[in-house]
Protein backbone atom coordinates (compact mmCIF):
# COMPACT_ATOMS: atom_id res chain seq x y z
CA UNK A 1 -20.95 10.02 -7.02
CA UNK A 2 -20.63 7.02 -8.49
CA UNK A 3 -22.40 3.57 -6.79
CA UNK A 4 -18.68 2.04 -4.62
CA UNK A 5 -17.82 -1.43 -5.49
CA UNK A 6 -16.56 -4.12 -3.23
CA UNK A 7 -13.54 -5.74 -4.42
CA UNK A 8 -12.28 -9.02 -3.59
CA UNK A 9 -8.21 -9.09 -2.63
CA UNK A 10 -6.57 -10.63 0.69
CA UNK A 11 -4.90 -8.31 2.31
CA UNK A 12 -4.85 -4.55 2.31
CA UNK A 13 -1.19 -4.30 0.59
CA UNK A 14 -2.67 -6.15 -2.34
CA UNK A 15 -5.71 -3.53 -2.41
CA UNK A 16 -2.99 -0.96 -2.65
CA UNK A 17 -0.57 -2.59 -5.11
CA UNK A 18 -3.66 -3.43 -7.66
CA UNK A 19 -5.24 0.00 -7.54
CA UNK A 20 -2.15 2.24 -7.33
CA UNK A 21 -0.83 0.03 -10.49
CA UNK A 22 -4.62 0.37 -11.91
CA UNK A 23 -4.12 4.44 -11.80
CA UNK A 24 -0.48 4.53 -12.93
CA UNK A 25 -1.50 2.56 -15.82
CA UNK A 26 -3.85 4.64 -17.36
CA UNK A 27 -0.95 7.32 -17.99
CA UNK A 28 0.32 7.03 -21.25
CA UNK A 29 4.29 8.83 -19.92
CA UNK A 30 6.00 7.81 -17.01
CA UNK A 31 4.26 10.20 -14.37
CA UNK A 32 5.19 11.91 -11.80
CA UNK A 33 3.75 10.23 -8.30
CA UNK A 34 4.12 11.66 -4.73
CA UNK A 35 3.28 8.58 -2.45
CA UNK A 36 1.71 9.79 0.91
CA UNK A 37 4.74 8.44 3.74
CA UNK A 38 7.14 6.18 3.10
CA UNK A 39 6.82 3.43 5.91
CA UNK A 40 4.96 0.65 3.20
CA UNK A 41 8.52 1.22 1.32
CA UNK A 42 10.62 0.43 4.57
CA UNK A 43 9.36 -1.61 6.87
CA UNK A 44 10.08 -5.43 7.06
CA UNK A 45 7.04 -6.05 8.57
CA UNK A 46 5.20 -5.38 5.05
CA UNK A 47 4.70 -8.41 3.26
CA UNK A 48 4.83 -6.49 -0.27
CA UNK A 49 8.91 -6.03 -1.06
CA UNK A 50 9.34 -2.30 -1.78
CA UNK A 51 5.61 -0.93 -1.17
CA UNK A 52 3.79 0.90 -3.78
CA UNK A 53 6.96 3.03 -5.24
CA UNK A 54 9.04 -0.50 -5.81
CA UNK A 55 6.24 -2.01 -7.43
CA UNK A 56 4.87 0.81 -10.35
CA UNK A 57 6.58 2.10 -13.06
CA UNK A 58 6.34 6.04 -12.14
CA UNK A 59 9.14 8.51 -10.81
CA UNK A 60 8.08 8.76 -7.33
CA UNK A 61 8.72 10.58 -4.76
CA UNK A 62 8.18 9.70 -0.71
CA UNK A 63 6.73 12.51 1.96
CA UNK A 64 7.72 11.41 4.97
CA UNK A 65 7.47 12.95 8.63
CA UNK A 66 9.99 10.87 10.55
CA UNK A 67 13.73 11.85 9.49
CA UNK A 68 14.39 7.98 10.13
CA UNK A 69 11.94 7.06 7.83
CA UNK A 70 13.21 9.30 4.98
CA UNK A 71 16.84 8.14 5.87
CA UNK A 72 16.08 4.43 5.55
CA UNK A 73 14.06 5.05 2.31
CA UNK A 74 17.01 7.05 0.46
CA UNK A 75 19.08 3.68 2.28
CA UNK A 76 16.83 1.81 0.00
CA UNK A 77 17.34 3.78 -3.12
CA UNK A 78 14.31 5.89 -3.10
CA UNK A 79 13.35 8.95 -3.58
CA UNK A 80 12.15 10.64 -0.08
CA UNK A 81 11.62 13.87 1.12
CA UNK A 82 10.76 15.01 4.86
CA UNK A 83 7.55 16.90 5.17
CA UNK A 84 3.89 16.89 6.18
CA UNK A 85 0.68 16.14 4.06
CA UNK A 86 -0.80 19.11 5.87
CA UNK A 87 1.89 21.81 4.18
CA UNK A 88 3.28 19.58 1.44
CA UNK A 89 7.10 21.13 0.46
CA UNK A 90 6.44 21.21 -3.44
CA UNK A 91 5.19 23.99 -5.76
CA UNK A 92 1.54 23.51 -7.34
CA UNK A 93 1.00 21.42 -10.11
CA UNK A 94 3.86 19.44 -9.58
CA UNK A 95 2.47 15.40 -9.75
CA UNK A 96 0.43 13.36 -12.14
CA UNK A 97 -0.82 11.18 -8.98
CA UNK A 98 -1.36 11.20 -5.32
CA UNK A 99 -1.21 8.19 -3.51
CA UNK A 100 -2.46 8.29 0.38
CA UNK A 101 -2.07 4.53 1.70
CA UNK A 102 -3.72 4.83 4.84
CA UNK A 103 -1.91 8.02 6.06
CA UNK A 104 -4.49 10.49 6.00
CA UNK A 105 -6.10 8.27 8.98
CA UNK A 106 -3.55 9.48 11.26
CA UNK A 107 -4.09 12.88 10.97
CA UNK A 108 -6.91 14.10 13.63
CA UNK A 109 -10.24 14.80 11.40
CA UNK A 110 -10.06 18.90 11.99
CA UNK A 111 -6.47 18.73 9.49
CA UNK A 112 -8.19 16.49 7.13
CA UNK A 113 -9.54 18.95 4.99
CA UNK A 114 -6.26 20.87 4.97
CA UNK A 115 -4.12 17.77 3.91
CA UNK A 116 -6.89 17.03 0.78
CA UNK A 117 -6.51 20.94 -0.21
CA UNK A 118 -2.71 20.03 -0.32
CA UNK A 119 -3.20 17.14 -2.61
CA UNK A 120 -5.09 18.88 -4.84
CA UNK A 121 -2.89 21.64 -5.38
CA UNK A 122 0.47 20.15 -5.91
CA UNK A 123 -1.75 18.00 -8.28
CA UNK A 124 -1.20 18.93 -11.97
CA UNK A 125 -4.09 20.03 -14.21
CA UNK A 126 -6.34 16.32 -14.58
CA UNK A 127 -4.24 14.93 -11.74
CA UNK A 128 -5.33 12.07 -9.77
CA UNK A 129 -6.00 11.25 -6.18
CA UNK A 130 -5.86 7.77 -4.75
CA UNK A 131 -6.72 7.77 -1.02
CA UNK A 132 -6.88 4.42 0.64
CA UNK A 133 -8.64 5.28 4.27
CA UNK A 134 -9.96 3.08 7.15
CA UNK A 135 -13.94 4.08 7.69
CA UNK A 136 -17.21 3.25 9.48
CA UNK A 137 -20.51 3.80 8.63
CA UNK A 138 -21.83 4.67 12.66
CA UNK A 139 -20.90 7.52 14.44
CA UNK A 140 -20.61 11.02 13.72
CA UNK A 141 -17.67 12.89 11.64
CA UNK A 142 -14.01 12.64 13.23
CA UNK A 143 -11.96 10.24 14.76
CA UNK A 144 -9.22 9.53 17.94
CA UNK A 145 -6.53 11.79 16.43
CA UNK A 146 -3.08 11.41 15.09
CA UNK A 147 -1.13 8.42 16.21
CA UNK A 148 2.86 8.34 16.03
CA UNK A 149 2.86 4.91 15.99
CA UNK A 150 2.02 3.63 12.12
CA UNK A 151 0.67 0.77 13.24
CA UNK A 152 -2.36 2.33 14.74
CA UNK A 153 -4.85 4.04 12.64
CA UNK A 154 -8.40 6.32 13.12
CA UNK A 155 -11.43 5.43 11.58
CA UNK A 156 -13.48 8.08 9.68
CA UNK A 157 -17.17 8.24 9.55
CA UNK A 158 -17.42 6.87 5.58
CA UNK A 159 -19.95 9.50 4.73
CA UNK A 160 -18.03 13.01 6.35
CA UNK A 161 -14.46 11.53 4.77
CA UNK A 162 -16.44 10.91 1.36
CA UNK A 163 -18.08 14.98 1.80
CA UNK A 164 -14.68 15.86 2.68
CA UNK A 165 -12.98 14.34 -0.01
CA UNK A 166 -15.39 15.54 -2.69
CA UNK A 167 -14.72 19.15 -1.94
CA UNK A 168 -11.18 18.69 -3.56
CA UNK A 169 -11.73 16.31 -6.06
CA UNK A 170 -14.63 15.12 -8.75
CA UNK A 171 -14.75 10.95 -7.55
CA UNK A 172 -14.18 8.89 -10.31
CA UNK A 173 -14.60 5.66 -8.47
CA UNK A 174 -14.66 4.49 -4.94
CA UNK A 175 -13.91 0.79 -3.97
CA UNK A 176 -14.40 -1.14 -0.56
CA UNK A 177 -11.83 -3.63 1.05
CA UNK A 178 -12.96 -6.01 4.11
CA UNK A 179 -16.51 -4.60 4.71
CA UNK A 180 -16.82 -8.03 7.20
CA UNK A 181 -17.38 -5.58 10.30
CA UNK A 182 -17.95 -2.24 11.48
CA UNK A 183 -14.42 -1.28 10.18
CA UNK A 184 -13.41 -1.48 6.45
CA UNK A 185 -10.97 0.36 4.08
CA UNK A 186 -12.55 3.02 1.36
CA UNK A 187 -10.64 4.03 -1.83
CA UNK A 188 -11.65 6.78 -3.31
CA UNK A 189 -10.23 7.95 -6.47
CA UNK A 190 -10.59 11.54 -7.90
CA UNK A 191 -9.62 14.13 -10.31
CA UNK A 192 -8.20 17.29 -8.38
CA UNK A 193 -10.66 19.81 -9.46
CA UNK A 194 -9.76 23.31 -11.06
């Protein structure tokens, strides 16, 4: 794996905007990006206008469990489907990207490895993971389970979410964000492996 970097941004929807924008560049077509929720796109409480899929140049698409959600994104003019990241509704090798902002940390850690195996295989051949996840280096694997309230997130053990992560997907690159405490966001970017 390679050696993760620590990057230097303000706030975590800047660490998302950069990287996500970093990924979509490197895609010489328009490609096809399923975005991981849909509450970054909504919410007025985001400081960055139109989240991730109002700020790249992709056709994306927005899996989101709460119907309200998915109502006030398609309000919004966006694409959005209801649906879980643990049985994702789309065929295999349907996207160029993945982008999990922080959703996969509100899943309880036992459906974590089912929810990467999901990435991966509506991933198309060479297709790219981009999972921003909140992470601590004490403790053992696992977390305090899922939350219905987005503003409340788990913290993986960084070394079980990495192991996890790296069944599904060869890491290309994995970047830190706010490593000031015992709690800091990981992104880890892979290939979906074949």
């Amino acid at each position: 794996m390679p050696t993760a970097v620590e990057v230097k941004v303000t706030t975590p929807w800047e660490f998302y905007l950069q990287k996500s924008k970093e990924v979509v560049g490197h895609f010489v077509s328009r490609p096809k990006v399923l975005k991981a929720d849909a509450h970054n796109e909504t919410s007025d409480n985001i400081p960055m206008k139109g989240g991730i899929a109002g700020n790249i140049v992709a056709e994306t698409t927005l899996l989101e469990l709460k119907s309200s959600e998915v109502a006030r994104a398609k309000e919004l003019g966006f694409n959005a489907v209801q649906g879980d990241i643990r049985q994702i509704p789309f065929p295999d090798d349907t996207f160029n990207i993945v982008i999990d902002c922080s959703t996969l940390d509100h899943l309880h850690s036992d459906d974590v490895p089912k929810a990467l195996a999901e990435y991966q295989r509506v991933l198309k051949q060479n297709g790219i993971c981009l999972l921003f996840c909140w992470v601590t280096d004490k403790g053992d694997w696992g977390n305090t389970g899922y939350f219905d309230d987005p503003n409340k997130h788990s913290t993986f053990q960084h070394a079980g979410l990495v192991e996890r992560f790296e069944q599904n997907f060869v890491i290309q690159s994995e970047e830190l964000f706010n490593r000031t405490g015992d709690r800091y966001m990981t992104c880890l970017i892979g290939s979906a492996k074949r």
